[in-house]
Protein backbone atom coordinates (compact mmCIF):
# COMPACT_ATOMS: atom_id res chain seq x y z
CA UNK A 1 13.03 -6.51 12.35
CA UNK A 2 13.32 -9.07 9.41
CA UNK A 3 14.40 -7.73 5.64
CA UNK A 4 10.99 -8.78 4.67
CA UNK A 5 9.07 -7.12 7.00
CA UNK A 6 10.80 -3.83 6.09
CA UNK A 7 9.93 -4.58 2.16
CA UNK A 8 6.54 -5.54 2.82
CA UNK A 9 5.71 -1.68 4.93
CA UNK A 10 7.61 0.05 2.45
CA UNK A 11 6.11 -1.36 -0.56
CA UNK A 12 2.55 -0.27 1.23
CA UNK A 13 3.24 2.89 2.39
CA UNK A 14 4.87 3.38 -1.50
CA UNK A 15 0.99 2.00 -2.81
CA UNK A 16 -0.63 4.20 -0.16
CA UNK A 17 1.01 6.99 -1.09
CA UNK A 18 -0.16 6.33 -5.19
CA UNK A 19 -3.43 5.98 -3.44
CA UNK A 20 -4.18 9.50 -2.72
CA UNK A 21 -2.06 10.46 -6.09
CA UNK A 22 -4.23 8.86 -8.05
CA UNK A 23 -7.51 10.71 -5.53
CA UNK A 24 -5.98 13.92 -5.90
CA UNK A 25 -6.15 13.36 -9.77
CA UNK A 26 -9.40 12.14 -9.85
CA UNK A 27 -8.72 8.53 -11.30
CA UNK A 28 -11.24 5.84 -11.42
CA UNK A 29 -12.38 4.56 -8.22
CA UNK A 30 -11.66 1.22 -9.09
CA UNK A 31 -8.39 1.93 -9.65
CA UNK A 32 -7.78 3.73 -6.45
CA UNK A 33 -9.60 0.93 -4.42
CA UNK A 34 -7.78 -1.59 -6.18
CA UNK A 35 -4.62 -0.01 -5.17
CA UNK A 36 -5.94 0.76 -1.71
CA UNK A 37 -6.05 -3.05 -0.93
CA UNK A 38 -2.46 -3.79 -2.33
CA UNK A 39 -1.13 -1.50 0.08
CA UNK A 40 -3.62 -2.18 2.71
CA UNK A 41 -2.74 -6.26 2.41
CA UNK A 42 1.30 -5.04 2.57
CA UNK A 43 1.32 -2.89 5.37
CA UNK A 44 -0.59 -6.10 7.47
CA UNK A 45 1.30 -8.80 6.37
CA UNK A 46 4.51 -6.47 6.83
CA UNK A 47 3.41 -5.98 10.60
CA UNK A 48 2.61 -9.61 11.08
CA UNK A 49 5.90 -10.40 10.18
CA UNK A 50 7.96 -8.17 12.73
């Protein structure tokens, strides 16, 4: 497994995780979707990489 690869699924398991903080505080959903796709997008190209 690559550096980057590591970086990239950490990074979007870090953003999915401030996902369902920011659910479980009842933020915007805008916000939360926003963020849902960051982490979404990392997590794929972190798995594409390895």
């Amino acid at each position: 497994m690559s550096k980057t690869a590591i970086a990239l699924i950490t990074v979007g398991l870090f953003l999915a995780g401030g996902c369902y903080s920011f659910w479980k505080q009842k933020l915007p959903k805008g916000v939360i979707g926003v963020l849902a796709i960051g982490a979404v997008m990392c997590l794929a190209a972190g798995v594409m990489r390895l």
